[in-house]
N, C-alpha and C. Protein backbone atom coordinates (compact mmCIF):
# COMPACT_ATOMS: atom_id res chain seq x y z
N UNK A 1 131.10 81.08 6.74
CA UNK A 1 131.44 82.47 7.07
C UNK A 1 130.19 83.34 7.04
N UNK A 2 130.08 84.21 8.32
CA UNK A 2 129.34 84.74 8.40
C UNK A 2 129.79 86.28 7.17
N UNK A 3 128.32 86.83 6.65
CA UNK A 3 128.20 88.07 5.96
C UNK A 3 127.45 88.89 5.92
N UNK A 4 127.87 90.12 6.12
CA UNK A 4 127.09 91.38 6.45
C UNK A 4 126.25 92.09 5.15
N UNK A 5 125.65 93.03 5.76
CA UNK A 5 124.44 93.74 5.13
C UNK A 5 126.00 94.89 4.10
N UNK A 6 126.33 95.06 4.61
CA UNK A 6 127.49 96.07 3.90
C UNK A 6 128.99 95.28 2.99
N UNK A 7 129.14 94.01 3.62
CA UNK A 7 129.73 92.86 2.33
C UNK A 7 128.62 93.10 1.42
N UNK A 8 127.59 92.50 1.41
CA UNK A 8 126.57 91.92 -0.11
C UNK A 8 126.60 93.60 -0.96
N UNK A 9 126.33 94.77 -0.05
CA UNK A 9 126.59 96.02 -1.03
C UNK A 9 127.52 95.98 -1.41
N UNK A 10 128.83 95.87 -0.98
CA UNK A 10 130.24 96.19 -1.97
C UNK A 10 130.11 95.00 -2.71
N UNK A 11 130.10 94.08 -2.63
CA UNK A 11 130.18 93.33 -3.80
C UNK A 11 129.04 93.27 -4.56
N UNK A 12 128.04 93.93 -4.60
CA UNK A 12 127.30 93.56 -5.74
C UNK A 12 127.94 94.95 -6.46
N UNK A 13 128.48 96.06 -6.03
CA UNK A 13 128.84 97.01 -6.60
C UNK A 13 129.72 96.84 -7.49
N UNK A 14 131.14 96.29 -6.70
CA UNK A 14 132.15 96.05 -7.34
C UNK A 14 131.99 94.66 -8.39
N UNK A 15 131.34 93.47 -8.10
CA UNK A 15 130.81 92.80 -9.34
C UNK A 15 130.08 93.23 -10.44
N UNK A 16 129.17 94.24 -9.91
CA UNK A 16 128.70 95.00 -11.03
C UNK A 16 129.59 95.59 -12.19
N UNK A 17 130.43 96.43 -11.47
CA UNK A 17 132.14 97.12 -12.03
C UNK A 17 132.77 95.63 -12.66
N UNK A 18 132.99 94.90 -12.32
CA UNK A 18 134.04 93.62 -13.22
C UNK A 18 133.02 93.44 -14.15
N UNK A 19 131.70 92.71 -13.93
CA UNK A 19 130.95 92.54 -15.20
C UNK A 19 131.25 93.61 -16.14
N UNK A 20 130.95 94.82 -16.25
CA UNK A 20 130.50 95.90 -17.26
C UNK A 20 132.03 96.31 -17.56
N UNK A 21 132.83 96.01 -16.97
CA UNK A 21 134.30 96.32 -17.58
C UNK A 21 134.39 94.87 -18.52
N UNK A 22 134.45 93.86 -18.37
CA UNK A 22 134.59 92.38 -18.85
C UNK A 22 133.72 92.57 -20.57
N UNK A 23 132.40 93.16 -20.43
CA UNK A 23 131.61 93.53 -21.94
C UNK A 23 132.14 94.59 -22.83
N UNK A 24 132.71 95.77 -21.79
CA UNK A 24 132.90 96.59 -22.71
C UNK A 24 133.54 96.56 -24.05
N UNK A 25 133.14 97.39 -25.10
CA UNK A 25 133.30 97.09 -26.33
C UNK A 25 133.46 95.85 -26.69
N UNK A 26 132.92 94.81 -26.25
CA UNK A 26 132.55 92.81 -26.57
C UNK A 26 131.97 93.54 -28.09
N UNK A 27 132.68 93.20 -29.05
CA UNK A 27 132.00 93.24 -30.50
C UNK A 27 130.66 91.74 -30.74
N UNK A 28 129.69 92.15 -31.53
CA UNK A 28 128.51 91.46 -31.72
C UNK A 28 129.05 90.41 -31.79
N UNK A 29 129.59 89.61 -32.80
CA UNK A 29 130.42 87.93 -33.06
C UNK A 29 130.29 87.52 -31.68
N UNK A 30 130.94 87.97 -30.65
CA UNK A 30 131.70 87.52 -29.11
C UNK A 30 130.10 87.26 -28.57
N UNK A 31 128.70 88.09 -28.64
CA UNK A 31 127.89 87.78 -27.90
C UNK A 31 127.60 86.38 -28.33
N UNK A 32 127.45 85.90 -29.29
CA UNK A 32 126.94 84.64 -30.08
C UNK A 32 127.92 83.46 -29.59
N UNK A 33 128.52 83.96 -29.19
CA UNK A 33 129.99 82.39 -29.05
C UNK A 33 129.09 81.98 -27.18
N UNK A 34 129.91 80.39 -27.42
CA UNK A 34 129.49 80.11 -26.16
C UNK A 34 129.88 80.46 -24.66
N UNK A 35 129.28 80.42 -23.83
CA UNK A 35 129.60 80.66 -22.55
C UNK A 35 130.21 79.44 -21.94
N UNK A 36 130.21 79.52 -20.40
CA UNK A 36 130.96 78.31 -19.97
C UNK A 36 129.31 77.41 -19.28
N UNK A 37 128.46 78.12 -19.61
CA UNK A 37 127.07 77.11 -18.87
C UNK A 37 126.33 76.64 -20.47
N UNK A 38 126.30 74.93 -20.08
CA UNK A 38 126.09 74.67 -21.29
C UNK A 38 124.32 75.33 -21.92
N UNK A 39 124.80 75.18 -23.61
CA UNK A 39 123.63 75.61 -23.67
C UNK A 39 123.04 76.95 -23.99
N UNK A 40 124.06 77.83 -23.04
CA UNK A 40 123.96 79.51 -23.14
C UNK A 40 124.74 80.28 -23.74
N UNK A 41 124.98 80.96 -24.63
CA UNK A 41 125.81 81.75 -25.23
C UNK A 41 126.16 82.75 -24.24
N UNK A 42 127.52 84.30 -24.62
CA UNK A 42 126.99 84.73 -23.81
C UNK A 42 126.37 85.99 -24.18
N UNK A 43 125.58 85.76 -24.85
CA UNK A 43 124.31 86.74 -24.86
C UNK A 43 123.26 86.32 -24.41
N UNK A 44 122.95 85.27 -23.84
CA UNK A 44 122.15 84.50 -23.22
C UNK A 44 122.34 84.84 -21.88
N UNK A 45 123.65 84.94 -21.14
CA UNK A 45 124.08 85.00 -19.84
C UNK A 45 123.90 86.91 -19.36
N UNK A 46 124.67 87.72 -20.56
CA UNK A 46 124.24 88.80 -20.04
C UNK A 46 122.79 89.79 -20.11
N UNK A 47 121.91 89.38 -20.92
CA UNK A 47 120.46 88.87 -21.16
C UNK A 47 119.78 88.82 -19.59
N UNK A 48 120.01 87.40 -19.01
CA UNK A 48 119.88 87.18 -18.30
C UNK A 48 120.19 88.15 -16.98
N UNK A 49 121.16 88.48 -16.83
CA UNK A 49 121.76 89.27 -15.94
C UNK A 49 121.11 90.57 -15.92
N UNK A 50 120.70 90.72 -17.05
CA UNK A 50 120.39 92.37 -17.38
C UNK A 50 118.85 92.22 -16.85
N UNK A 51 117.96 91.41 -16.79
CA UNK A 51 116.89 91.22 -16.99
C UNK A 51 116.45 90.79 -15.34
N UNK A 52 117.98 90.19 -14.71
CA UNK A 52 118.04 89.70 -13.15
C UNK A 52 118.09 91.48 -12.67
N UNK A 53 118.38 92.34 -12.68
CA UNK A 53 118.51 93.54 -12.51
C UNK A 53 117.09 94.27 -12.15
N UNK A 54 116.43 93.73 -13.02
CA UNK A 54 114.54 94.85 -13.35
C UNK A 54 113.81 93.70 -12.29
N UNK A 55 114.28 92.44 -12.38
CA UNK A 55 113.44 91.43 -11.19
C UNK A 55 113.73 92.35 -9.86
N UNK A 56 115.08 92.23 -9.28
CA UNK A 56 115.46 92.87 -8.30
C UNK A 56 115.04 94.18 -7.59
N UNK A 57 114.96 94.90 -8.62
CA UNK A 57 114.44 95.77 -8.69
C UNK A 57 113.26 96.05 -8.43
N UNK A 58 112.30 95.40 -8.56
CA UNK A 58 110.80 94.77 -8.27
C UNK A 58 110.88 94.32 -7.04
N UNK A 59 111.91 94.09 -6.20
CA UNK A 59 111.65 93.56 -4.97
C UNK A 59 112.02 94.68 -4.27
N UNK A 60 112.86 96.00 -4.68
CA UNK A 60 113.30 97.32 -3.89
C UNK A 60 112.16 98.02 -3.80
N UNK A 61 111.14 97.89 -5.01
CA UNK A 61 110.42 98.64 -5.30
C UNK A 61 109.34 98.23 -4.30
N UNK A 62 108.99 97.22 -4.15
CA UNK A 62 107.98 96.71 -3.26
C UNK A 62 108.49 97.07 -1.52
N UNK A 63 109.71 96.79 -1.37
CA UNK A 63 110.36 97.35 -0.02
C UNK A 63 110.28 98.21 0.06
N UNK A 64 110.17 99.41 -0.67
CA UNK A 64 110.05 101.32 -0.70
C UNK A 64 108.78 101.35 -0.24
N UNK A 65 107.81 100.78 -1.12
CA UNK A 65 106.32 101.41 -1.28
C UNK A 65 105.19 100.15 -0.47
N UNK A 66 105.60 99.00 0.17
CA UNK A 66 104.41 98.05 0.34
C UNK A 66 104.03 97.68 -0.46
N UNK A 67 103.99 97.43 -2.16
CA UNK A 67 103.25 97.18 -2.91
C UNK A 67 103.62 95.87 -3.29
N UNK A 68 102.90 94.73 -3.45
CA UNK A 68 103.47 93.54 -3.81
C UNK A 68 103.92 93.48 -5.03
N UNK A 69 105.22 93.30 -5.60
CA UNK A 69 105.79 93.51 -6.60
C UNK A 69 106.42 92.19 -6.90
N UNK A 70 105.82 90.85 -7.64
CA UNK A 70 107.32 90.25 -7.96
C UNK A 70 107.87 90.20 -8.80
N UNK A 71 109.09 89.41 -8.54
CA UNK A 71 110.54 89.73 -9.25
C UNK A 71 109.99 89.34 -10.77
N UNK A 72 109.03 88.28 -11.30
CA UNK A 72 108.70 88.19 -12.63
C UNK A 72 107.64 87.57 -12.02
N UNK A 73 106.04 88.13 -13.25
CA UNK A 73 105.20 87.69 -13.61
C UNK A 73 105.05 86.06 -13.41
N UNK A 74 105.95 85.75 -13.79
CA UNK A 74 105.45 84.52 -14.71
C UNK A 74 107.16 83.78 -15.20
N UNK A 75 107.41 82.30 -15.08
CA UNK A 75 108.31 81.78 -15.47
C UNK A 75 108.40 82.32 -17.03
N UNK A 76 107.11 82.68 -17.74
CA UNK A 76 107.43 82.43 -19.15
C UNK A 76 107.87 84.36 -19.54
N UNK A 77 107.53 85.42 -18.28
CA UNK A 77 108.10 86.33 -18.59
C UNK A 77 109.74 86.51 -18.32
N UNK A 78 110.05 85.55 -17.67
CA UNK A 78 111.42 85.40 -17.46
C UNK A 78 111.96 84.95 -18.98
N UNK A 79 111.63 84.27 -19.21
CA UNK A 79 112.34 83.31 -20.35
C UNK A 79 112.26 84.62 -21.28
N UNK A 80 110.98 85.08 -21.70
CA UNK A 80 111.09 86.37 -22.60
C UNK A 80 112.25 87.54 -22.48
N UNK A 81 112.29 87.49 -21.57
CA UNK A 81 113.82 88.61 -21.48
C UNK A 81 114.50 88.38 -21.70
N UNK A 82 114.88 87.23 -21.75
CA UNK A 82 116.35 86.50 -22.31
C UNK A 82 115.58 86.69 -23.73
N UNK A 83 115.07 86.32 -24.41
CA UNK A 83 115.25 86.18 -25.88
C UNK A 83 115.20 87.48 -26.40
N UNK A 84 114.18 88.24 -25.74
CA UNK A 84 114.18 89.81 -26.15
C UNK A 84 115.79 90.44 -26.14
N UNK A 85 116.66 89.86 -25.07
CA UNK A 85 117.74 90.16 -25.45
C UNK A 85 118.57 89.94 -26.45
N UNK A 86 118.52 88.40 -26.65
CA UNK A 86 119.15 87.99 -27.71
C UNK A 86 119.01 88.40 -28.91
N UNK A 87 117.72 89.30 -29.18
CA UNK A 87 117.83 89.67 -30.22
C UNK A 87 117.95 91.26 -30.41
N UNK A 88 118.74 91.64 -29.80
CA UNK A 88 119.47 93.22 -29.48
C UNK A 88 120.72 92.99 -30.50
N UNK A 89 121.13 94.16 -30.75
CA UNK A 89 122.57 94.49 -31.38
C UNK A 89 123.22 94.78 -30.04
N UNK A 90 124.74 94.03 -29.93
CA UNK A 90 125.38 94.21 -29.04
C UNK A 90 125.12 95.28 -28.51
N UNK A 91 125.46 96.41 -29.17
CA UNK A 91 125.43 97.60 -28.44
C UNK A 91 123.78 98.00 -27.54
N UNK A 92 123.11 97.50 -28.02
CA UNK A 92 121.59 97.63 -27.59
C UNK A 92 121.90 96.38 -26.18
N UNK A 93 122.32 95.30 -26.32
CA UNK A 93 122.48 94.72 -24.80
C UNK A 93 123.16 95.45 -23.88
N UNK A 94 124.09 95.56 -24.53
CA UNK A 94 125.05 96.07 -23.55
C UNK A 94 124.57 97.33 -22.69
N UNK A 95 123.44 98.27 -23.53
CA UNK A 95 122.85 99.43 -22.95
C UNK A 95 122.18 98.61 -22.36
N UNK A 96 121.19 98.14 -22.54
CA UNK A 96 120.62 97.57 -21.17
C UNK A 96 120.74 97.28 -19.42
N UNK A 97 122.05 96.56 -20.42
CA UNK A 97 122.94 95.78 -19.15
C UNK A 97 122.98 97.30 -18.31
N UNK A 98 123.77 97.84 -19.33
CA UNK A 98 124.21 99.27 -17.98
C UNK A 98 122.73 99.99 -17.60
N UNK A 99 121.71 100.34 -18.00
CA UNK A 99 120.35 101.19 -17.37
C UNK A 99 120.41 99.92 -16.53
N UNK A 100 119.82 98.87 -16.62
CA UNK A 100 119.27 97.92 -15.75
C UNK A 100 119.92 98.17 -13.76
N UNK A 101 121.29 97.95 -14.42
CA UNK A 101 122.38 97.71 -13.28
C UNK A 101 121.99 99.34 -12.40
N UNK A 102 121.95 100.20 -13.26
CA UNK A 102 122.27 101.28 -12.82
C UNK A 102 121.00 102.26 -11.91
N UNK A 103 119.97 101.56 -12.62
CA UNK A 103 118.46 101.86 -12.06
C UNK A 103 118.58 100.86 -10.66
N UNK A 104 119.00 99.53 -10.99
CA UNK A 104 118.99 99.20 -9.29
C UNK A 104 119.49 99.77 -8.55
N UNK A 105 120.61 100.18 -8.80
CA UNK A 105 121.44 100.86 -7.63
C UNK A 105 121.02 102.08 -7.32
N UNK A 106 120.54 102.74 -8.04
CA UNK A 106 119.78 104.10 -7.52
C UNK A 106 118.48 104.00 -6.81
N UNK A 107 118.06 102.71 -7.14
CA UNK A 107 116.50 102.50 -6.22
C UNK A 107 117.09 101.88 -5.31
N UNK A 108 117.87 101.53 -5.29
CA UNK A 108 118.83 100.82 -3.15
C UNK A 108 119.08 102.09 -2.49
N UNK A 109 119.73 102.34 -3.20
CA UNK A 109 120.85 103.90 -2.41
C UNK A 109 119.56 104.84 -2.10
N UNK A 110 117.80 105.03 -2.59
CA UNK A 110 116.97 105.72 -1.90
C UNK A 110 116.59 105.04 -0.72
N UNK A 111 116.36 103.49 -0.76
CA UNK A 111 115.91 102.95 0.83
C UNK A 111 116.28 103.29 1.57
N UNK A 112 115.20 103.36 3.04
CA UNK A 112 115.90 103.84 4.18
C UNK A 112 116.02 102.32 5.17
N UNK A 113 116.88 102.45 6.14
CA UNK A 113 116.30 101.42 7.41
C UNK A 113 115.64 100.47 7.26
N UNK A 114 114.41 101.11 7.41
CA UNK A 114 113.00 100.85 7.63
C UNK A 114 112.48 99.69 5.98
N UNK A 115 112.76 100.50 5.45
CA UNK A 115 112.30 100.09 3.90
C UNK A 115 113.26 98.88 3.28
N UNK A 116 114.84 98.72 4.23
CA UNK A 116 115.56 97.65 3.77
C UNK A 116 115.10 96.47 4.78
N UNK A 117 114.24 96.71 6.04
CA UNK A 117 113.75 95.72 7.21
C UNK A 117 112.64 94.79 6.39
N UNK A 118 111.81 95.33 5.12
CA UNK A 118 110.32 95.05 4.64
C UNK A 118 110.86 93.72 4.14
N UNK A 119 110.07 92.91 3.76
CA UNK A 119 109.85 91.74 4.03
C UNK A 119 109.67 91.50 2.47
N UNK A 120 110.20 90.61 1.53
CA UNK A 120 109.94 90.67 -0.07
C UNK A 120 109.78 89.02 -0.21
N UNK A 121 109.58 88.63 -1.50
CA UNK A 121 109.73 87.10 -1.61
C UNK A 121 110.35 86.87 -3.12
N UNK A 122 111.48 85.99 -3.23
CA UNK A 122 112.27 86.02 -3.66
C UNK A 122 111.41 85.20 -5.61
N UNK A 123 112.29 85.18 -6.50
CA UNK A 123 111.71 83.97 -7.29
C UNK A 123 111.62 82.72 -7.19
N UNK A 124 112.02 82.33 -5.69
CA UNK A 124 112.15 80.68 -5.47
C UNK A 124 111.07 80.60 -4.16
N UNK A 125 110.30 81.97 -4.14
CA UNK A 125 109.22 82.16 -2.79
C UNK A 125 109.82 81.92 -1.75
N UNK A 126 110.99 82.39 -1.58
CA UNK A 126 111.45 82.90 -0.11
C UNK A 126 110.80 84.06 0.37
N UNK A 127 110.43 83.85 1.54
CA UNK A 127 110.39 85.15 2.47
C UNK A 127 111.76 85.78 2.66
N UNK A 128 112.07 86.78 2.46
CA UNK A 128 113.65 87.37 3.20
C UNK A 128 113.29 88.69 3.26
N UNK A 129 113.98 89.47 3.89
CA UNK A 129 114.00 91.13 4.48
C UNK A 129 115.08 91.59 2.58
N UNK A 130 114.52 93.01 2.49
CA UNK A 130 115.08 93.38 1.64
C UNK A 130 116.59 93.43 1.59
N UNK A 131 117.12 93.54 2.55
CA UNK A 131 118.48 93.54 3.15
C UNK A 131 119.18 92.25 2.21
N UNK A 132 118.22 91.08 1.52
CA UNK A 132 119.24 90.60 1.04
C UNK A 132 119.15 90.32 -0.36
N UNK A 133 118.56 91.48 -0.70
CA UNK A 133 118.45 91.79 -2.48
C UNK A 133 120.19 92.32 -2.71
N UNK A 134 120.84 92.92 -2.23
CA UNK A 134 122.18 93.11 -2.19
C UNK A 134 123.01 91.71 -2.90
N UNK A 135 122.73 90.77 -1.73
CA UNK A 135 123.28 89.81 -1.76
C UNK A 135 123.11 88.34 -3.09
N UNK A 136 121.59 88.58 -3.28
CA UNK A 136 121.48 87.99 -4.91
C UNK A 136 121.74 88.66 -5.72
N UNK A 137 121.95 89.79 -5.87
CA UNK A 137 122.70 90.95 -6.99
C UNK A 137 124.06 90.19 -7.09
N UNK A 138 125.18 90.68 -6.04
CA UNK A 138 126.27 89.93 -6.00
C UNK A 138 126.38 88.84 -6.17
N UNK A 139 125.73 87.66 -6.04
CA UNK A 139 125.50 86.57 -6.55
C UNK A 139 125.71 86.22 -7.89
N UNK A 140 124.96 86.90 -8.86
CA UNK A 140 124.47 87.14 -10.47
C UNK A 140 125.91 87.53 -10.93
N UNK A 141 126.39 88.88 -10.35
CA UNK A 141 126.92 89.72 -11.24
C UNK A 141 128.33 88.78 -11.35
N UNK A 142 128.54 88.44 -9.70
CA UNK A 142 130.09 87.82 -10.05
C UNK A 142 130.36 86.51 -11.09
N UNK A 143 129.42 85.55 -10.50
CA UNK A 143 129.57 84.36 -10.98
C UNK A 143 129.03 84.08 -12.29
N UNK A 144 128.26 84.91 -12.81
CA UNK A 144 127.78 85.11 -14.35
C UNK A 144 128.99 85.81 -14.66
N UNK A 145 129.66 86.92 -14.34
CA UNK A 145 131.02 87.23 -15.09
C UNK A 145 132.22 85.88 -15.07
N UNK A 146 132.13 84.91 -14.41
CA UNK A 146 133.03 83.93 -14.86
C UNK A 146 132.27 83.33 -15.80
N UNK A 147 131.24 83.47 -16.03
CA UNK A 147 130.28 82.15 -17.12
C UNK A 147 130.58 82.42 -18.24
N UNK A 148 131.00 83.73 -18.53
CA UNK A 148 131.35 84.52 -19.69
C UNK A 148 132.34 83.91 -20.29
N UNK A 149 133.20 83.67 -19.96
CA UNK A 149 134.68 82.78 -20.19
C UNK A 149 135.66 84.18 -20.96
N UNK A 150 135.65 84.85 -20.19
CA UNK A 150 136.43 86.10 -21.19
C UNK A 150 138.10 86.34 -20.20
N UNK A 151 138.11 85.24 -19.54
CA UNK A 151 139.68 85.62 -18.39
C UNK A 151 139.35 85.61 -17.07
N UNK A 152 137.70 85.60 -16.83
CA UNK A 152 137.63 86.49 -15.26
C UNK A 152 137.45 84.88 -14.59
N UNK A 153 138.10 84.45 -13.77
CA UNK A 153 137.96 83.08 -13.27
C UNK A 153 137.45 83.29 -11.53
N UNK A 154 136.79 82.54 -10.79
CA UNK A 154 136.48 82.15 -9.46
C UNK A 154 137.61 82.68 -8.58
N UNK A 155 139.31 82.63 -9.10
CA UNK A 155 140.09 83.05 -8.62
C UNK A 155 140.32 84.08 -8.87
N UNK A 156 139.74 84.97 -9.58
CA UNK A 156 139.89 86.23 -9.57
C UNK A 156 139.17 87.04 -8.49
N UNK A 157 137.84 86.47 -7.87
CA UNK A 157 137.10 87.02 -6.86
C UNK A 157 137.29 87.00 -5.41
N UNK A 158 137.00 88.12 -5.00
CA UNK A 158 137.30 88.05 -3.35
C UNK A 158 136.72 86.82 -2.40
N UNK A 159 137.94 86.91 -2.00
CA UNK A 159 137.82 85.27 -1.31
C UNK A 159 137.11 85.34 -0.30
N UNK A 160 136.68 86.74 0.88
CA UNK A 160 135.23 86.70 1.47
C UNK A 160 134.41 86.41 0.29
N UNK A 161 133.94 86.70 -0.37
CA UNK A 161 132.45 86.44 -1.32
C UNK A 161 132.64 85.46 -1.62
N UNK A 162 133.81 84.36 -1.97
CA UNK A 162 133.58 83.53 -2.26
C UNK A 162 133.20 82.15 -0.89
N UNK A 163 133.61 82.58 -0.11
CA UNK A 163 133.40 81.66 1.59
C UNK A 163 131.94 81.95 1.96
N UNK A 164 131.02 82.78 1.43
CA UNK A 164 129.86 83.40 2.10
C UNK A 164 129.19 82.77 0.61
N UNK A 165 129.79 82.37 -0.90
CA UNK A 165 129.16 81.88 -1.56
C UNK A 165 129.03 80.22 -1.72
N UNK A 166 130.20 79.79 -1.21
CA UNK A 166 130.44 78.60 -0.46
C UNK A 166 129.09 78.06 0.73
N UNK A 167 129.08 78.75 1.05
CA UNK A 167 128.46 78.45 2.78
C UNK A 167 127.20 78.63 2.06
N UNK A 168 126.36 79.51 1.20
CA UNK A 168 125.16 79.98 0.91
C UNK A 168 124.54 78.39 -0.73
N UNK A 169 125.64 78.03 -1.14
CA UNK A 169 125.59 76.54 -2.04
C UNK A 169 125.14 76.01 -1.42
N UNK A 170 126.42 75.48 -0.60
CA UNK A 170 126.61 74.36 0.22
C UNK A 170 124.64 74.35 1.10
N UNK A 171 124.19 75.07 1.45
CA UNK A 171 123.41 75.37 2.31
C UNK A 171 121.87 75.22 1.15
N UNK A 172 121.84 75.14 0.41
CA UNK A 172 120.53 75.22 -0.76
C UNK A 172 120.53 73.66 -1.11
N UNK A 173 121.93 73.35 -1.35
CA UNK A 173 121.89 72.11 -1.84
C UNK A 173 121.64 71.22 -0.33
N UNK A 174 122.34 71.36 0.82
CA UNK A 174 122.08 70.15 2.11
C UNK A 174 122.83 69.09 1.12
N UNK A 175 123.18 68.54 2.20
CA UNK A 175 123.83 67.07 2.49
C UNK A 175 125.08 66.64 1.52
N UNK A 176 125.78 68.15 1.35
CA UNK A 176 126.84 68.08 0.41
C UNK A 176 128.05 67.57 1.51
N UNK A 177 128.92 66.91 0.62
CA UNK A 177 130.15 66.19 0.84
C UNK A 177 131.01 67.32 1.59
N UNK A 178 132.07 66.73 2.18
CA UNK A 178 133.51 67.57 2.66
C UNK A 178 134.22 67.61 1.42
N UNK A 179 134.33 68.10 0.88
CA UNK A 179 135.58 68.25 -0.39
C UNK A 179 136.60 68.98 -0.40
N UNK A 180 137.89 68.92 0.38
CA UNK A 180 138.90 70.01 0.28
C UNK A 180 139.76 70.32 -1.15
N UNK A 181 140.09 71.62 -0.89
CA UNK A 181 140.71 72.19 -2.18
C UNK A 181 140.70 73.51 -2.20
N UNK A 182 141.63 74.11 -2.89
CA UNK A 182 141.34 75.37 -2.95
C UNK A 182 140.10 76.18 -3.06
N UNK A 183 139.35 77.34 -2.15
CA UNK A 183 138.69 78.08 -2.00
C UNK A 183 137.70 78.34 -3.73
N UNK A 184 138.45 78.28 -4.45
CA UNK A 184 138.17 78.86 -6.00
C UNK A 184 137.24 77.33 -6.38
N UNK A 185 137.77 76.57 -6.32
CA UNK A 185 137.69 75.29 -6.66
C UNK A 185 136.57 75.07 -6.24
N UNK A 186 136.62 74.76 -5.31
CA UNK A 186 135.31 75.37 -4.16
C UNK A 186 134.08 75.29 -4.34
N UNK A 187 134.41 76.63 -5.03
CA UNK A 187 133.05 77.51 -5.03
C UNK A 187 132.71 77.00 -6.67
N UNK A 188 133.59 77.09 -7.72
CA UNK A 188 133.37 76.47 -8.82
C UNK A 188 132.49 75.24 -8.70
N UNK A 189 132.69 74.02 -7.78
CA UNK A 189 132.13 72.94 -7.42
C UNK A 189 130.71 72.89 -7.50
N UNK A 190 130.53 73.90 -6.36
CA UNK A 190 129.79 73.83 -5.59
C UNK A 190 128.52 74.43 -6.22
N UNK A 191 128.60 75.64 -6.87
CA UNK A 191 127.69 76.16 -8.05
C UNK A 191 127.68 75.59 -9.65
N UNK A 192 128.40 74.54 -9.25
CA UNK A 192 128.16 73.60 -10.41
C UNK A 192 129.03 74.03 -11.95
N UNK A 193 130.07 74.58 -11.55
CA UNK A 193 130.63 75.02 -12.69
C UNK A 193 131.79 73.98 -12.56
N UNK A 194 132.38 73.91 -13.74
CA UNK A 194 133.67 73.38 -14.15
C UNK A 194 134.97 73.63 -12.67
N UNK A 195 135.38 72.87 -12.74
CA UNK A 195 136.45 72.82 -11.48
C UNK A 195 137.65 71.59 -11.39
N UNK A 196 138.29 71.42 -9.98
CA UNK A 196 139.84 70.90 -10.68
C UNK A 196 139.67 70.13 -9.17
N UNK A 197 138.63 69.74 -8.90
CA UNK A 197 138.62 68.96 -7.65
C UNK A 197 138.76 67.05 -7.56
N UNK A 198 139.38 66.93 -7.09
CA UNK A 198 139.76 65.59 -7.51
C UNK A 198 138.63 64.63 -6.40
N UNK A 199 138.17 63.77 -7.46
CA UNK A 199 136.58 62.73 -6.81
C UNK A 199 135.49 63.97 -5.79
N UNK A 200 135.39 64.68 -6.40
CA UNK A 200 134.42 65.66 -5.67
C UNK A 200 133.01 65.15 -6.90
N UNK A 201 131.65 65.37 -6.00
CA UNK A 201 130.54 64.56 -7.46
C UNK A 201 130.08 65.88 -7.97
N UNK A 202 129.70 64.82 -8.91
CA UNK A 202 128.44 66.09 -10.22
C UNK A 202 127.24 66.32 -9.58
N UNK A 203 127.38 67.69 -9.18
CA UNK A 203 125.89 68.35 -8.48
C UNK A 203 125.24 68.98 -8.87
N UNK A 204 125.85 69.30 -10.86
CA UNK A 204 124.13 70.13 -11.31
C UNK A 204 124.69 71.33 -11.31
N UNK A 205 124.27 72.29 -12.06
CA UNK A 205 124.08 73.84 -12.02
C UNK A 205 123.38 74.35 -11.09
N UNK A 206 123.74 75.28 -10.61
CA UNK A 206 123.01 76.06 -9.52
C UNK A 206 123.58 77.46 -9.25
N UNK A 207 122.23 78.44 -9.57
CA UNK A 207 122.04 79.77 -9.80
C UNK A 207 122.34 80.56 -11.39
């Protein structure tokens, strides 16, 4: 399924909105418990998320002004944000989470045209037009709010985003199988999360 420049905005918006409703008032205990990606708590996951926000952001910023900006320094400044998070008092993540989210969206909503046409490179050194910083936002926000394990499941998300997240897997990984099943299932699969697909293979985490 094809997806537009104005899909990847509403949904990184409205994923934004499910994430930050899904934390609210999350008492400290809840950050420490595990997530559904092994390994990560989820203070680890919204850490992460919060910290995917200021990368992004670095790539608007470079689309505004020409300035080569990337999304992180350095693999090992990535990793630092996550721990710098982890060691926040809930309430100190959770502020984050919301400036982070909220500073991106105000540095999108100034681009013009012109400034969403500029040309950025992603953390995996893609070339892409800013136009699809939208679309890894939405990426993060939704499918890290299922990682959370707090109720919000694959089937809770719009089933465009999930066919355009389908098609955008399927497409990183190459030479993936036909696997039918429900849409949810799917996409669970396919980004390597837990799922209910019967003889579909183990493909790893991804994103």
């Amino acid at each position: 399924m094809s997806r537009s420049f104005a899909d990847a905005r509403r949904w990184a918006d409205d994923g934004t909105k499910l994430l930050l409703d899904a934390v609210a008032g999350l008492e400290h205990a809840q950050y420490g418990r595990p997530s559904l990606l092994p390994g990560w708590t989820r203070g680890h996951v919204l850490a992460h998320v919060a910290a995917n926000a200021g990368a992004l952001g670095n790539l608007v910023h470079w689309a505004a002004t020409g300035e080569r900006t990337p999304m992180y320094a350095s693999p090992e400044e990535r990793a630092a944000g996550i721990e710098r998070g982890l060691r926040m008092p809930a309430a100190d993540l959770e502020s984050w989470l919301r400036r982070s989210a909220a500073a991106l969206a105000e540095a999108s909503a100034a681009l013009t045209g012109r400034q969403w046409a500029a040309e950025v490179v992603t953390a995996q050194g893609r070339t892409v037009p800013a136009t699809e910083v939208p679309w890894l936002r939405a990426r993060e926000v939704y499918v890290h709010t299922v990682d959370l394990g707090l109720g919000v499941t694959f089937a809770d998300l719009p089933p465009a985003f999930l066919e355009a997240l389908c098609a955008d897997a399927a497409a990183k990984r190459g030479n993936v199988p036909d696997v039918e099943g429900p849409l949810a299932e799917r996409a669970a699969w396919l980004t390597g999360r837990p799922h209910r697909l019967a003889g579909a293979p183990d493909l790893g985490a991804w994103l």
